[in-house]
PDB file of N, CA and C in Angstrom:
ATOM      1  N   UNK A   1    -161.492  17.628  22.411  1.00  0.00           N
ATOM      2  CA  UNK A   1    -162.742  18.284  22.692  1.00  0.00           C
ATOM      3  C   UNK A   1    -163.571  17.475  23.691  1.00  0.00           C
ATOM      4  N   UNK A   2    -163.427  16.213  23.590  1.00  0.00           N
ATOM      5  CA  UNK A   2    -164.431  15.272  24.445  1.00  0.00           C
ATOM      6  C   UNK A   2    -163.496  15.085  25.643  1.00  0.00           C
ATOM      7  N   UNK A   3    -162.668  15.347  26.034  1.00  0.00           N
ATOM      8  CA  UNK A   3    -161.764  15.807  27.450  1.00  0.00           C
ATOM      9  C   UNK A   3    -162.402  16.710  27.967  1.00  0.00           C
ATOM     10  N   UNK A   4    -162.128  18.093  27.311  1.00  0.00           N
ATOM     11  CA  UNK A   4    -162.525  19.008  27.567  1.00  0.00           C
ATOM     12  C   UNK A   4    -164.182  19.208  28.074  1.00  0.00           C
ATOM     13  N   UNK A   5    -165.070  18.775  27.568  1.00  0.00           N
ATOM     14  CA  UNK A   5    -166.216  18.582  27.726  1.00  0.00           C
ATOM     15  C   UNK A   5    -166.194  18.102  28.683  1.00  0.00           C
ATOM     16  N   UNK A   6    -165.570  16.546  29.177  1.00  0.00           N
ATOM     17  CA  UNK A   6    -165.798  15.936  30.623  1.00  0.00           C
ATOM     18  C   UNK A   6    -164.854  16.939  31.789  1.00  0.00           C
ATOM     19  N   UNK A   7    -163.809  17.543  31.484  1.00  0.00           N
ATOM     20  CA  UNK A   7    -164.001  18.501  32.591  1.00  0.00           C
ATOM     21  C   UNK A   7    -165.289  19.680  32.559  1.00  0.00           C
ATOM     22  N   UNK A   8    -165.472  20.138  31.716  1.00  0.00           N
ATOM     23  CA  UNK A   8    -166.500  21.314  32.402  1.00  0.00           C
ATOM     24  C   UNK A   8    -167.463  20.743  33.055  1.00  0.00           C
ATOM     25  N   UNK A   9    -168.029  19.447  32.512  1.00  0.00           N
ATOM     26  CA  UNK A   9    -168.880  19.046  32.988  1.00  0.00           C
ATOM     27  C   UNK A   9    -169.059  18.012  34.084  1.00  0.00           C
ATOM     28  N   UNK A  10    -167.614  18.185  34.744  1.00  0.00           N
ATOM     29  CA  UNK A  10    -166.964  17.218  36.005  1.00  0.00           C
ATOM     30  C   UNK A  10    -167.352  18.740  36.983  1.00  0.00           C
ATOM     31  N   UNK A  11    -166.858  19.990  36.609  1.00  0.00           N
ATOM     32  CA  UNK A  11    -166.441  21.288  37.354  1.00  0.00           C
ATOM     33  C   UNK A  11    -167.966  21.691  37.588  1.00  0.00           C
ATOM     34  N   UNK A  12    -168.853  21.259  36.346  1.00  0.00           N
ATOM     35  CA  UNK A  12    -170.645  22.145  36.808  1.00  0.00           C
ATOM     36  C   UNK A  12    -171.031  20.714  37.777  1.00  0.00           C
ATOM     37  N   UNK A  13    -170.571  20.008  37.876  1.00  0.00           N
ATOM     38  CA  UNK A  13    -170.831  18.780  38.934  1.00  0.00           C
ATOM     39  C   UNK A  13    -170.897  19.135  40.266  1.00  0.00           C
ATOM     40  N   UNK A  14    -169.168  19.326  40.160  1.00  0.00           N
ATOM     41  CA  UNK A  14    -169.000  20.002  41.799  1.00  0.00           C
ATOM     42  C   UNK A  14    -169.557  21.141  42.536  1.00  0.00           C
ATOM     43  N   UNK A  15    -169.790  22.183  40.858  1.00  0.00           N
ATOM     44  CA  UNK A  15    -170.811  23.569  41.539  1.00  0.00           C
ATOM     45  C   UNK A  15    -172.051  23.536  41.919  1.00  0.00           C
ATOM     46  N   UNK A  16    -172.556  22.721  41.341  1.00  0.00           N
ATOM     47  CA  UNK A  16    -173.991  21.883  41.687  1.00  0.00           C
ATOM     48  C   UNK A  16    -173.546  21.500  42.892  1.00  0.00           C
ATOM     49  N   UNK A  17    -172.785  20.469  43.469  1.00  0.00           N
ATOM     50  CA  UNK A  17    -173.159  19.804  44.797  1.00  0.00           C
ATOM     51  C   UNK A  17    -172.386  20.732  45.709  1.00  0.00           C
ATOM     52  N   UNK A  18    -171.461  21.747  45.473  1.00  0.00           N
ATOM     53  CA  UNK A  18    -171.158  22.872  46.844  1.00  0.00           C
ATOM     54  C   UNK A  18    -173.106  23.681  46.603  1.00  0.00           C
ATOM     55  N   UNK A  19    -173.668  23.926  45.735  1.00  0.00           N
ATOM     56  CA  UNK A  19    -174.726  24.906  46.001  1.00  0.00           C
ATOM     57  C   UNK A  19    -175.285  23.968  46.335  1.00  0.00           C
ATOM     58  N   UNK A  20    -175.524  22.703  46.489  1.00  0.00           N
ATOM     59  CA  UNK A  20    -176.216  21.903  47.526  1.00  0.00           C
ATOM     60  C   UNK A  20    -176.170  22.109  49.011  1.00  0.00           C
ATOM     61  N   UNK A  21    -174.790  21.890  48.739  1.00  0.00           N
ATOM     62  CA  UNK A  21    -174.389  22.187  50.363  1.00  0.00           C
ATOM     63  C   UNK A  21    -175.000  23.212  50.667  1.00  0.00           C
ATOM     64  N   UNK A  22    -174.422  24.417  50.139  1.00  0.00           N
ATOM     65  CA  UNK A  22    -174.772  25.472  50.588  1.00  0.00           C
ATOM     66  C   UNK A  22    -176.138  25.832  51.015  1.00  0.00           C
ATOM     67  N   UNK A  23    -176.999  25.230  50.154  1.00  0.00           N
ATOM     68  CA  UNK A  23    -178.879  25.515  50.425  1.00  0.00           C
ATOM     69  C   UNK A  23    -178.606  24.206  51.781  1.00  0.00           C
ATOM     70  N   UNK A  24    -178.525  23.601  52.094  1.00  0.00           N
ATOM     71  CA  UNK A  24    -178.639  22.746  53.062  1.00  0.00           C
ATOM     72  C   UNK A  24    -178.294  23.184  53.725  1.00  0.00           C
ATOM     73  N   UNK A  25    -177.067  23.738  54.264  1.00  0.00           N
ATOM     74  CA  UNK A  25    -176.438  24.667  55.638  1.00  0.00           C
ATOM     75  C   UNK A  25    -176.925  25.621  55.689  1.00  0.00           C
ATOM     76  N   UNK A  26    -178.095  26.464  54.928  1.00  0.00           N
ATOM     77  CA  UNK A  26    -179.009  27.997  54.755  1.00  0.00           C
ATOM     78  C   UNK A  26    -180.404  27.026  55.439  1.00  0.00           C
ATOM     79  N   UNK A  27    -180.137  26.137  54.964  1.00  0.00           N
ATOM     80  CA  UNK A  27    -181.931  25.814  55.397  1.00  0.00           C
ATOM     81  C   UNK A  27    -181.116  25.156  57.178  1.00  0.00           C
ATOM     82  N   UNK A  28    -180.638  24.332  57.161  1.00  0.00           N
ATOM     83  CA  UNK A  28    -180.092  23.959  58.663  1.00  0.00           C
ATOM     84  C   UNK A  28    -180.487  25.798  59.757  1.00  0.00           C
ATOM     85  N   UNK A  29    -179.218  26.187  58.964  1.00  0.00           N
ATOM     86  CA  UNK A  29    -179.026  27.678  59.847  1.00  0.00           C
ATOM     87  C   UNK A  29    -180.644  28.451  60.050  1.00  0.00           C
ATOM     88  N   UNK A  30    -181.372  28.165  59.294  1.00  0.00           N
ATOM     89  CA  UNK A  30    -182.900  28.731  59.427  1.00  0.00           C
ATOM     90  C   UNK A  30    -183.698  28.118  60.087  1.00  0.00           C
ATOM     91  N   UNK A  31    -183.695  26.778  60.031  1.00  0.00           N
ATOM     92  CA  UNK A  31    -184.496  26.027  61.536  1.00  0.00           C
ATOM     93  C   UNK A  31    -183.606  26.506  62.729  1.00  0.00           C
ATOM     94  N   UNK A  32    -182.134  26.320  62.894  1.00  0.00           N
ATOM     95  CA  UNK A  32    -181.913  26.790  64.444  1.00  0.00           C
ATOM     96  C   UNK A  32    -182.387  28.408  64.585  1.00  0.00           C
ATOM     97  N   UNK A  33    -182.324  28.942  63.481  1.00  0.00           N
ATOM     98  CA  UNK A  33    -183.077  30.685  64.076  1.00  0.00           C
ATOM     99  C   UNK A  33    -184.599  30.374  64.380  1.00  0.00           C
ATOM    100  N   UNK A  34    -185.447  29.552  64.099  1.00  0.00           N
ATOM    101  CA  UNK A  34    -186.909  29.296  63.797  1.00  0.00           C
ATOM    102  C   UNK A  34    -186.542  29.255  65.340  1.00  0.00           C
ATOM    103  N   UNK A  35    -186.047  28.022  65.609  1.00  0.00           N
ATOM    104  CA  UNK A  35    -186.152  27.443  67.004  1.00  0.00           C
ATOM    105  C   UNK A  35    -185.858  28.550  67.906  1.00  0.00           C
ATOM    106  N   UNK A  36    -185.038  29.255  67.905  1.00  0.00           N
ATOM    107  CA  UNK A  36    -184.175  30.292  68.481  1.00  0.00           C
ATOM    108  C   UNK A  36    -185.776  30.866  69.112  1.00  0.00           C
ATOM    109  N   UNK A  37    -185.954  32.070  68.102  1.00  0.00           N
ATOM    110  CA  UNK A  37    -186.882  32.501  67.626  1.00  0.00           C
ATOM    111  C   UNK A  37    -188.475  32.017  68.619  1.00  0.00           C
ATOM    112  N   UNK A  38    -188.425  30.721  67.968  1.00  0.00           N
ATOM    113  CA  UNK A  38    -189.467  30.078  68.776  1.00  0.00           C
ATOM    114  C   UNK A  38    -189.517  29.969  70.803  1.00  0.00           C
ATOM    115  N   UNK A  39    -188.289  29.714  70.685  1.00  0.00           N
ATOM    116  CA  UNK A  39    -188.137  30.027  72.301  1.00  0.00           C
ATOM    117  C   UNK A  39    -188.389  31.093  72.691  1.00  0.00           C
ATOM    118  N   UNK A  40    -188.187  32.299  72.241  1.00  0.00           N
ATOM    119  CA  UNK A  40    -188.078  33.522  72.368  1.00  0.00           C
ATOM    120  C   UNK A  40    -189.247  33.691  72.586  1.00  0.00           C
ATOM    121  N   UNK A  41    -190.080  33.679  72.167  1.00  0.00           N
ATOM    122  CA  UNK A  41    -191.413  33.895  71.785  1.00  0.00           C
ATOM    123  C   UNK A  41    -192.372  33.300  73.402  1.00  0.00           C
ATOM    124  N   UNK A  42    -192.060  31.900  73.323  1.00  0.00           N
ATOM    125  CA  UNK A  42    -192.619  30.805  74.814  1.00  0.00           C
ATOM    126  C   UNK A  42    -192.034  31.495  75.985  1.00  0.00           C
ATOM    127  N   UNK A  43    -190.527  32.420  75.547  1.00  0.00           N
ATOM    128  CA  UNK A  43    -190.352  32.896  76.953  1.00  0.00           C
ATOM    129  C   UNK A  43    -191.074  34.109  76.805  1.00  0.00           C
ATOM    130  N   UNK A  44    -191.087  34.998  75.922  1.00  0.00           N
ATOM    131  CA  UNK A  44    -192.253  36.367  76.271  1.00  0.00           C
ATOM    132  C   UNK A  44    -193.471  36.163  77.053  1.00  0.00           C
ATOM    133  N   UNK A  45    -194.077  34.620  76.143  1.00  0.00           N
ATOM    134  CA  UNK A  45    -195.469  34.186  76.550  1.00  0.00           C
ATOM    135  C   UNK A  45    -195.478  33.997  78.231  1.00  0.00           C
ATOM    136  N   UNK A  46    -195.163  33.697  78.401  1.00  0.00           N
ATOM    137  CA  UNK A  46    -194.744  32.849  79.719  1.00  0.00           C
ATOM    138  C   UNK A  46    -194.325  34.148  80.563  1.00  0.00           C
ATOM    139  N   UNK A  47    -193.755  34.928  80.440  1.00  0.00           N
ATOM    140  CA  UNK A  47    -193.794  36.247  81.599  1.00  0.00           C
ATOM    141  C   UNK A  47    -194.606  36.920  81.115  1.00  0.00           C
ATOM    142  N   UNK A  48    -195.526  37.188  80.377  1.00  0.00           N
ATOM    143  CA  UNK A  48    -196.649  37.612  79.962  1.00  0.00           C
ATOM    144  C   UNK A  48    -197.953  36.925  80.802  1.00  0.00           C
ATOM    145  N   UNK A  49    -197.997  35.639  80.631  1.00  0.00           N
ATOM    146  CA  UNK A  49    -198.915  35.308  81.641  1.00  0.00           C
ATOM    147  C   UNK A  49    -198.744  35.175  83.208  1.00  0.00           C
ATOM    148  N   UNK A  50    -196.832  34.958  83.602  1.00  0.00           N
ATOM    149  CA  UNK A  50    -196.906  35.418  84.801  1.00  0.00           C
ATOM    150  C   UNK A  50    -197.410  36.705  85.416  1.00  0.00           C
ATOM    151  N   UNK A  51    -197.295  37.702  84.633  1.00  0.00           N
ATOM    152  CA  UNK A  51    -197.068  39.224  84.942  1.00  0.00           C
ATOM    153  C   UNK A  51    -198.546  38.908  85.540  1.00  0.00           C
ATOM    154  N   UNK A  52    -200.149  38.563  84.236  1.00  0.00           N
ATOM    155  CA  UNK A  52    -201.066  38.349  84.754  1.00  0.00           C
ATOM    156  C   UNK A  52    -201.593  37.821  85.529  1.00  0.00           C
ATOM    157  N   UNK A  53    -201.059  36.770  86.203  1.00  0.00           N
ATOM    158  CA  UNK A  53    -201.201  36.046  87.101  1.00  0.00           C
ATOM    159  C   UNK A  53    -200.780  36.770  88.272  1.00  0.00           C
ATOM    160  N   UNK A  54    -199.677  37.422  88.470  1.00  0.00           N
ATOM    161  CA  UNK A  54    -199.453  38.173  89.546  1.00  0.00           C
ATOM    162  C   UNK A  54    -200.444  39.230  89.867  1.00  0.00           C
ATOM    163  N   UNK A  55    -201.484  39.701  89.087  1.00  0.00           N
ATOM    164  CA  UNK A  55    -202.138  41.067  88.994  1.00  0.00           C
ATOM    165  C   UNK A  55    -203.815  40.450  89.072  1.00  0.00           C
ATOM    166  N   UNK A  56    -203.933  39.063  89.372  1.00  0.00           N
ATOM    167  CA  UNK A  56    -204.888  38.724  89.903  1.00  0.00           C
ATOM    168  C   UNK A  56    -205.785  37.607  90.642  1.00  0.00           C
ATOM    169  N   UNK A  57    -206.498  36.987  91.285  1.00  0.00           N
ATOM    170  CA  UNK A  57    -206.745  36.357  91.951  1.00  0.00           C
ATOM    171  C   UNK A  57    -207.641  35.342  90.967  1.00  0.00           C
ATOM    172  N   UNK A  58    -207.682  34.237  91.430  1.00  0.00           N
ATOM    173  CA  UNK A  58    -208.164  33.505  89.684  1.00  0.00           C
ATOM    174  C   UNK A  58    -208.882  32.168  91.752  1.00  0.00           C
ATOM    175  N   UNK A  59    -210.253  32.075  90.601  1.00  0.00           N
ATOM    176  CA  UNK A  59    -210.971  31.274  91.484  1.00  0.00           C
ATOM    177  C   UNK A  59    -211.203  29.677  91.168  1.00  0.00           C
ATOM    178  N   UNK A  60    -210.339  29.532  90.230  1.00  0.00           N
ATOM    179  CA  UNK A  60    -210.177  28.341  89.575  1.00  0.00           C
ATOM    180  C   UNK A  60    -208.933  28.260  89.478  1.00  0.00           C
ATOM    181  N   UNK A  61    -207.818  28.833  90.415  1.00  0.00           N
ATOM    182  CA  UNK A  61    -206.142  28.776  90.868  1.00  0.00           C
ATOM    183  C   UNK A  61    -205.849  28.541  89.683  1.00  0.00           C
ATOM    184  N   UNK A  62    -205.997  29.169  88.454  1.00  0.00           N
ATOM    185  CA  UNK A  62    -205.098  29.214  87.257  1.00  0.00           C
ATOM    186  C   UNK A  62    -205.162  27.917  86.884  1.00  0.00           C
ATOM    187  N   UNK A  63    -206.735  26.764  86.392  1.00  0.00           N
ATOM    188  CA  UNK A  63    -206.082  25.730  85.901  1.00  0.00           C
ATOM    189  C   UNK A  63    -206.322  26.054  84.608  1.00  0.00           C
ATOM    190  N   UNK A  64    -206.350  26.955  83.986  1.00  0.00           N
ATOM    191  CA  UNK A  64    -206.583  26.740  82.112  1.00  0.00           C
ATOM    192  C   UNK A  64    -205.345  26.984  82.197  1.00  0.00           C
ATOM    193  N   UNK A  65    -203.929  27.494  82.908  1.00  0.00           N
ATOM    194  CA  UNK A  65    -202.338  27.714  82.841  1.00  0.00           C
ATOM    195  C   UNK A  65    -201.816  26.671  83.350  1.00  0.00           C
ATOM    196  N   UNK A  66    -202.066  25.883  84.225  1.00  0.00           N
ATOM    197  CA  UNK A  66    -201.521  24.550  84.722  1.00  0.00           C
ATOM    198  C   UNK A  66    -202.432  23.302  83.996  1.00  0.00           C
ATOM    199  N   UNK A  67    -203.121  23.393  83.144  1.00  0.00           N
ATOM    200  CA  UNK A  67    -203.557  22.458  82.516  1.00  0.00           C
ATOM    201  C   UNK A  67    -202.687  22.727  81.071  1.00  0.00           C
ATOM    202  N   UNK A  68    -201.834  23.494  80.781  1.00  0.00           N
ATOM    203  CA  UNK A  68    -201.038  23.739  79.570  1.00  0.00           C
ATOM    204  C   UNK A  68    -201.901  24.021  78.321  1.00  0.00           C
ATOM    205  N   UNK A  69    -203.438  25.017  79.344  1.00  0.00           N
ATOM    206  CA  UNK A  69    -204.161  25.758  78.343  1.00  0.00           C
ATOM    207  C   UNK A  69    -205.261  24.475  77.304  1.00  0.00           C
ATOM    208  N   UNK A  70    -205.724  23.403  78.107  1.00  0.00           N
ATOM    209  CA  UNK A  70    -206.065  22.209  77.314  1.00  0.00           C
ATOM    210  C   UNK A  70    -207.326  22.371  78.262  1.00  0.00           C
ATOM    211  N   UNK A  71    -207.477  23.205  79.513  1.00  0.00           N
ATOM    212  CA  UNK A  71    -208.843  22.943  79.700  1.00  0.00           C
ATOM    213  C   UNK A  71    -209.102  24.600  80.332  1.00  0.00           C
ATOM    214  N   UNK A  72    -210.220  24.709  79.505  1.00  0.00           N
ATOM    215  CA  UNK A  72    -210.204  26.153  79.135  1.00  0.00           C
ATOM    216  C   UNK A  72    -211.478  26.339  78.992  1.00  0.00           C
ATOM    217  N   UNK A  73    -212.120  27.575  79.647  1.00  0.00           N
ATOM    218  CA  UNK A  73    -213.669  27.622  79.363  1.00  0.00           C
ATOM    219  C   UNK A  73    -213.690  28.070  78.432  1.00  0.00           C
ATOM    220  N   UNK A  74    -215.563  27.752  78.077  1.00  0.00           N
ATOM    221  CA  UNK A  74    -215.728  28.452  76.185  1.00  0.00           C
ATOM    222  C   UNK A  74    -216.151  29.451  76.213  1.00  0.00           C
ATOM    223  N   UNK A  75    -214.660  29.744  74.895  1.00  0.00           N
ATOM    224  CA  UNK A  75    -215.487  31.391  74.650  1.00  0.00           C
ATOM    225  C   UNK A  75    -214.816  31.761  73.494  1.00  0.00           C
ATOM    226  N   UNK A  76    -215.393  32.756  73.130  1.00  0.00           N
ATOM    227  CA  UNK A  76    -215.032  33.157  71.372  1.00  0.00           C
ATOM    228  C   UNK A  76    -214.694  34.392  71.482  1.00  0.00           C
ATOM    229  N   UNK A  77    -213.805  34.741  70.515  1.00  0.00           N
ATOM    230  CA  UNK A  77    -212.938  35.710  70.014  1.00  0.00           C
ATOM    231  C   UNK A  77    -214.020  36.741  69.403  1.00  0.00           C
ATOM    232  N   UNK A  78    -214.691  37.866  69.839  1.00  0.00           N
ATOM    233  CA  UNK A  78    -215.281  38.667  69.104  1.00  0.00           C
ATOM    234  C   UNK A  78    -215.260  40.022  67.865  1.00  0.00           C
ATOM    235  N   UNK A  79    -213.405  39.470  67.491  1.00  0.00           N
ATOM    236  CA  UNK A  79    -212.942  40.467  66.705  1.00  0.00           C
ATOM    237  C   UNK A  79    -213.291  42.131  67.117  1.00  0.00           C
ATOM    238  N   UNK A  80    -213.414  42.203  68.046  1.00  0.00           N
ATOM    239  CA  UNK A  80    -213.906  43.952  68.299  1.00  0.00           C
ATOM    240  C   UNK A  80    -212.949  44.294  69.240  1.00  0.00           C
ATOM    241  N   UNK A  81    -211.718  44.835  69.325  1.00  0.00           N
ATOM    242  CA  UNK A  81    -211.247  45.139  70.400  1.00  0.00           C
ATOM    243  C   UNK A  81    -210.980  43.732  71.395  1.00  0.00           C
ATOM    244  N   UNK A  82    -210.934  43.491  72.644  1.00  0.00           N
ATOM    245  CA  UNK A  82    -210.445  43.050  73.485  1.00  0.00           C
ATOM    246  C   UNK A  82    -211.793  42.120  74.543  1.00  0.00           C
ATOM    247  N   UNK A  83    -212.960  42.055  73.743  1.00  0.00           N
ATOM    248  CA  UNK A  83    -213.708  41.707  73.951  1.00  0.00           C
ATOM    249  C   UNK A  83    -213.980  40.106  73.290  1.00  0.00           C
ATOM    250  N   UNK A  84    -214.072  39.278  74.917  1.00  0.00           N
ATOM    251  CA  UNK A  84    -214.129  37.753  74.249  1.00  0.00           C
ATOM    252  C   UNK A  84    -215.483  37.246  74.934  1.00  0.00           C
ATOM    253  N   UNK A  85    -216.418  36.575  74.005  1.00  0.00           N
ATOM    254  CA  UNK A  85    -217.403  36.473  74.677  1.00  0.00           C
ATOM    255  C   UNK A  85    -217.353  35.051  75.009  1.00  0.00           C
ATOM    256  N   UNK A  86    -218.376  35.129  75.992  1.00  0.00           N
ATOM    257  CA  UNK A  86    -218.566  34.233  77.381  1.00  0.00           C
ATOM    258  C   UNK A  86    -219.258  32.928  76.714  1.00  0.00           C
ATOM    259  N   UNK A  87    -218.708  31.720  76.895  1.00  0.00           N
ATOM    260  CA  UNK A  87    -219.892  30.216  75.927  1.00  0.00           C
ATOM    261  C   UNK A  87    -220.439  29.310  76.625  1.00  0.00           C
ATOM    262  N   UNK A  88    -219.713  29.778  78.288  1.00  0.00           N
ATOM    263  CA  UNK A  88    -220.070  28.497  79.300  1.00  0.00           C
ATOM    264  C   UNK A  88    -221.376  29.011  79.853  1.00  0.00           C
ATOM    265  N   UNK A  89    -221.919  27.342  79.635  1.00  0.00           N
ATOM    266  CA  UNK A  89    -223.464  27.474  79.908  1.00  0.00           C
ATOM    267  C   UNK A  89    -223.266  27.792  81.152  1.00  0.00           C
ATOM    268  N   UNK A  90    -222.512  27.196  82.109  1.00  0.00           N
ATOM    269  CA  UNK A  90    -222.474  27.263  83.892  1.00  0.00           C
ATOM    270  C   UNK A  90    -221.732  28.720  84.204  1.00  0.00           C
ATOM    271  N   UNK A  91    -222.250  30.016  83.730  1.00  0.00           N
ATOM    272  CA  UNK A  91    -222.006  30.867  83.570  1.00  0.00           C
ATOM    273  C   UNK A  91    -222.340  31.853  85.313  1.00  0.00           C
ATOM    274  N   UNK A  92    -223.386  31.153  85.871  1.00  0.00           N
ATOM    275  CA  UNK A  92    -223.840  31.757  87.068  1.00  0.00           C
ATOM    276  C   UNK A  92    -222.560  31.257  87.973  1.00  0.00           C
ATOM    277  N   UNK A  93    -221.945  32.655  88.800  1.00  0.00           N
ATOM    278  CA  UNK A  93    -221.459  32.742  89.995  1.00  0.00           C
ATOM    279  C   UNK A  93    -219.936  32.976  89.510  1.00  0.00           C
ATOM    280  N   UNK A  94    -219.783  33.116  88.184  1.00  0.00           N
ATOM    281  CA  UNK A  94    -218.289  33.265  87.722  1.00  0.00           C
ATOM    282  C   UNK A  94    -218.282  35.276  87.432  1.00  0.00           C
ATOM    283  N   UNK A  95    -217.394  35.460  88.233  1.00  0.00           N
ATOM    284  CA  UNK A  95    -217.456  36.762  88.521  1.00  0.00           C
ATOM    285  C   UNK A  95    -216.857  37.495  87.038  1.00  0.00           C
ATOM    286  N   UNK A  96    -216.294  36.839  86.180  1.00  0.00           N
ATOM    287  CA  UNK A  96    -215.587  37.353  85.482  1.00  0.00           C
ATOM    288  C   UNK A  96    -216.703  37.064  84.251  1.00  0.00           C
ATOM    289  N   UNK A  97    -218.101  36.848  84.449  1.00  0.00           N
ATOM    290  CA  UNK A  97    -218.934  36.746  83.484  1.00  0.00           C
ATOM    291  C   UNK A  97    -220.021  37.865  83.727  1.00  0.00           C
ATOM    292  N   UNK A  98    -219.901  38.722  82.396  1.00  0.00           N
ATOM    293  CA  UNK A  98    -220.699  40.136  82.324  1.00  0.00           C
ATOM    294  C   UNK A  98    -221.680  40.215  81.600  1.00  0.00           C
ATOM    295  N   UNK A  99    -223.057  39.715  81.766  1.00  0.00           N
ATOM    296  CA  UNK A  99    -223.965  39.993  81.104  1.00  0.00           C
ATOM    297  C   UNK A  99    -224.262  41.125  80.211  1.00  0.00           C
ATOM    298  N   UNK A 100    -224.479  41.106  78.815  1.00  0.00           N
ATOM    299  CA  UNK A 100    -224.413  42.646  77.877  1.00  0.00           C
ATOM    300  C   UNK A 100    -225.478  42.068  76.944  1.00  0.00           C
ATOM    301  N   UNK A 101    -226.915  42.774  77.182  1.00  0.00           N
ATOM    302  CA  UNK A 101    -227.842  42.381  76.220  1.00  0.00           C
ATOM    303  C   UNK A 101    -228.605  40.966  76.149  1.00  0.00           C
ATOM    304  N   UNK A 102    -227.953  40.145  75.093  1.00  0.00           N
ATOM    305  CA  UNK A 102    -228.379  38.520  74.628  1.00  0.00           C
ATOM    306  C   UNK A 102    -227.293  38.124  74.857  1.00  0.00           C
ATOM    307  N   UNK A 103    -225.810  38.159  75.533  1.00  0.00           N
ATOM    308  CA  UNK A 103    -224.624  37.624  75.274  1.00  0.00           C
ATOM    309  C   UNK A 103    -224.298  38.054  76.791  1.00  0.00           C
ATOM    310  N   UNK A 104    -223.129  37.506  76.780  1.00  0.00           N
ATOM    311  CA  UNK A 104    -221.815  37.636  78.141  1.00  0.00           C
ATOM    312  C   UNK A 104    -220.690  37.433  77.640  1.00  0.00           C
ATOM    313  N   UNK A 105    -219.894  38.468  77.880  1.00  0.00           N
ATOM    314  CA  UNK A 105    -218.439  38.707  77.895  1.00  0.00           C
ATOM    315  C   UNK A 105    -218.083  38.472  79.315  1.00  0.00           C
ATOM    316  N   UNK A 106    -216.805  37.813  78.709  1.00  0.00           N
ATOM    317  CA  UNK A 106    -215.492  37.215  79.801  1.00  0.00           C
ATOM    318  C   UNK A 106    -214.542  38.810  80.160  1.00  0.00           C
ATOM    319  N   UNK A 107    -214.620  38.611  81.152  1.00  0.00           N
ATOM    320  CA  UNK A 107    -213.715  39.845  82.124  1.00  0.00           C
ATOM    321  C   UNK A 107    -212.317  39.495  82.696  1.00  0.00           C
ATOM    322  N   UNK A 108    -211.936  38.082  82.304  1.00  0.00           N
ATOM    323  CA  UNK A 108    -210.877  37.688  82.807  1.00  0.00           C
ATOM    324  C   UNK A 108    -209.829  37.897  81.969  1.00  0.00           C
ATOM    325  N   UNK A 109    -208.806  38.717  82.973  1.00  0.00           N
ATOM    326  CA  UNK A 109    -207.533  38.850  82.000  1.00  0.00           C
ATOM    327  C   UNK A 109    -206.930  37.741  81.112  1.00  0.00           C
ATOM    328  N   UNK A 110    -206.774  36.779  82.097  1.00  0.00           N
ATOM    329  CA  UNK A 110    -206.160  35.514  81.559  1.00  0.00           C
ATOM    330  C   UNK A 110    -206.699  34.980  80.102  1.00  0.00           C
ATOM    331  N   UNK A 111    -207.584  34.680  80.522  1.00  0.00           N
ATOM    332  CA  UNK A 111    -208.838  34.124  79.510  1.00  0.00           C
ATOM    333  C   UNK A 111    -208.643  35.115  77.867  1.00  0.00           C
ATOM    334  N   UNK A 112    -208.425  36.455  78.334  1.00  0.00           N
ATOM    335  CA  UNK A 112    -208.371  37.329  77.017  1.00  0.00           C
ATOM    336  C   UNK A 112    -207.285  37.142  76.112  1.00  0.00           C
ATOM    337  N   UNK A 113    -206.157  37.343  76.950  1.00  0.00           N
ATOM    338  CA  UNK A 113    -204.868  37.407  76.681  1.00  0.00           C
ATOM    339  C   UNK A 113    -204.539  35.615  76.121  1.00  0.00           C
ATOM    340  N   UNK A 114    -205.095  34.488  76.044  1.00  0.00           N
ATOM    341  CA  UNK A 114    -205.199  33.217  75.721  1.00  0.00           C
ATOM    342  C   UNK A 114    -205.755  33.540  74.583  1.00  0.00           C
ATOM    343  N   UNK A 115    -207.010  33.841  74.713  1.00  0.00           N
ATOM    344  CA  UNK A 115    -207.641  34.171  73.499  1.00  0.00           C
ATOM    345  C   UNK A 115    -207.203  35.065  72.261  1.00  0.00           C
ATOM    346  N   UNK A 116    -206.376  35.757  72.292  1.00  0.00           N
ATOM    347  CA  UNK A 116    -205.903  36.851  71.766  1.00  0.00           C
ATOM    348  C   UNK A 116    -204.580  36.449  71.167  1.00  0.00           C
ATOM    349  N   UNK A 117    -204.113  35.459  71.996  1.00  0.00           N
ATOM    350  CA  UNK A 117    -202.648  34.917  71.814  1.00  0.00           C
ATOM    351  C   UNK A 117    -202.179  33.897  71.643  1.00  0.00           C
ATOM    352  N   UNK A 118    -203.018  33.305  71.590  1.00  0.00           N
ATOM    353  CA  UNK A 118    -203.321  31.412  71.512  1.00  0.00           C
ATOM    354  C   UNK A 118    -204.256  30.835  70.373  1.00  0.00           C
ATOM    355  N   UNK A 119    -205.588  32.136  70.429  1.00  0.00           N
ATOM    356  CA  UNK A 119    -206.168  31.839  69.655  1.00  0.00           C
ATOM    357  C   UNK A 119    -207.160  30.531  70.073  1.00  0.00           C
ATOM    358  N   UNK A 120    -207.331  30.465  71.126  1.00  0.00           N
ATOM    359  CA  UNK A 120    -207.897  29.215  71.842  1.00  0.00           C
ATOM    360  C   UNK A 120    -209.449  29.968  72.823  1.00  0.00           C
TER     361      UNK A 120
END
């Protein structure tokens, strides 16, 4: 009986460490889809902001996109639709700043589509 016992309990050993394996090669195989996945995503982004960039003239030559989005004027997400409002005090002479009421909304594609998608 005490044979017997050390095999079953030699055999729930080994089933234990193959379902080890197994969750380890499930979790492996799920970071390379993450990553996969994740690329996928940087390349949408990325012809997404080319597309915009092609469709307009930017007076600050696109540096919130060549600054890798780290210098970026302020402005906030106004949860309403597609509307991001405007935070930069140096707001005079920026064409893409629309006075509405007590506030200014940003008119710039770029700027929206960051905001919207970046969350920045």
């Amino acid at each position: 009986m005490f044979f017997t016992h050390r095999i079953f309990c030699g055999i729930e050993s080994v089933k234990a460490r193959k379902a080890l394996d197994i969750n380890k090669a499930l979790n492996e195989m799920e970071k390379v889809i993450q990553k996969s996945d994740q690329k996928e995503l940087e390349q949408d982004f990325k012809e997404e902001i080319e597309e915009i960039m092609s469709r307009m003239k930017c007076p600050k030559d696109f540096k919130c996109y060549k600054s890798g989005f780290k210098e970026l004027c302020k402005s906030k997400d106004t949860k309403v639709g597609s509307f991001v409002e405007c935070l930069e005090e140096n707001f005079r002479g920026c064409r893409f700043s629309l006075p509405f009421g007590n506030t200014r909304f940003c008119l710039c594609s770029m700027r929206i589509h960051i905001v919207e998608k970046l969350g920045k």
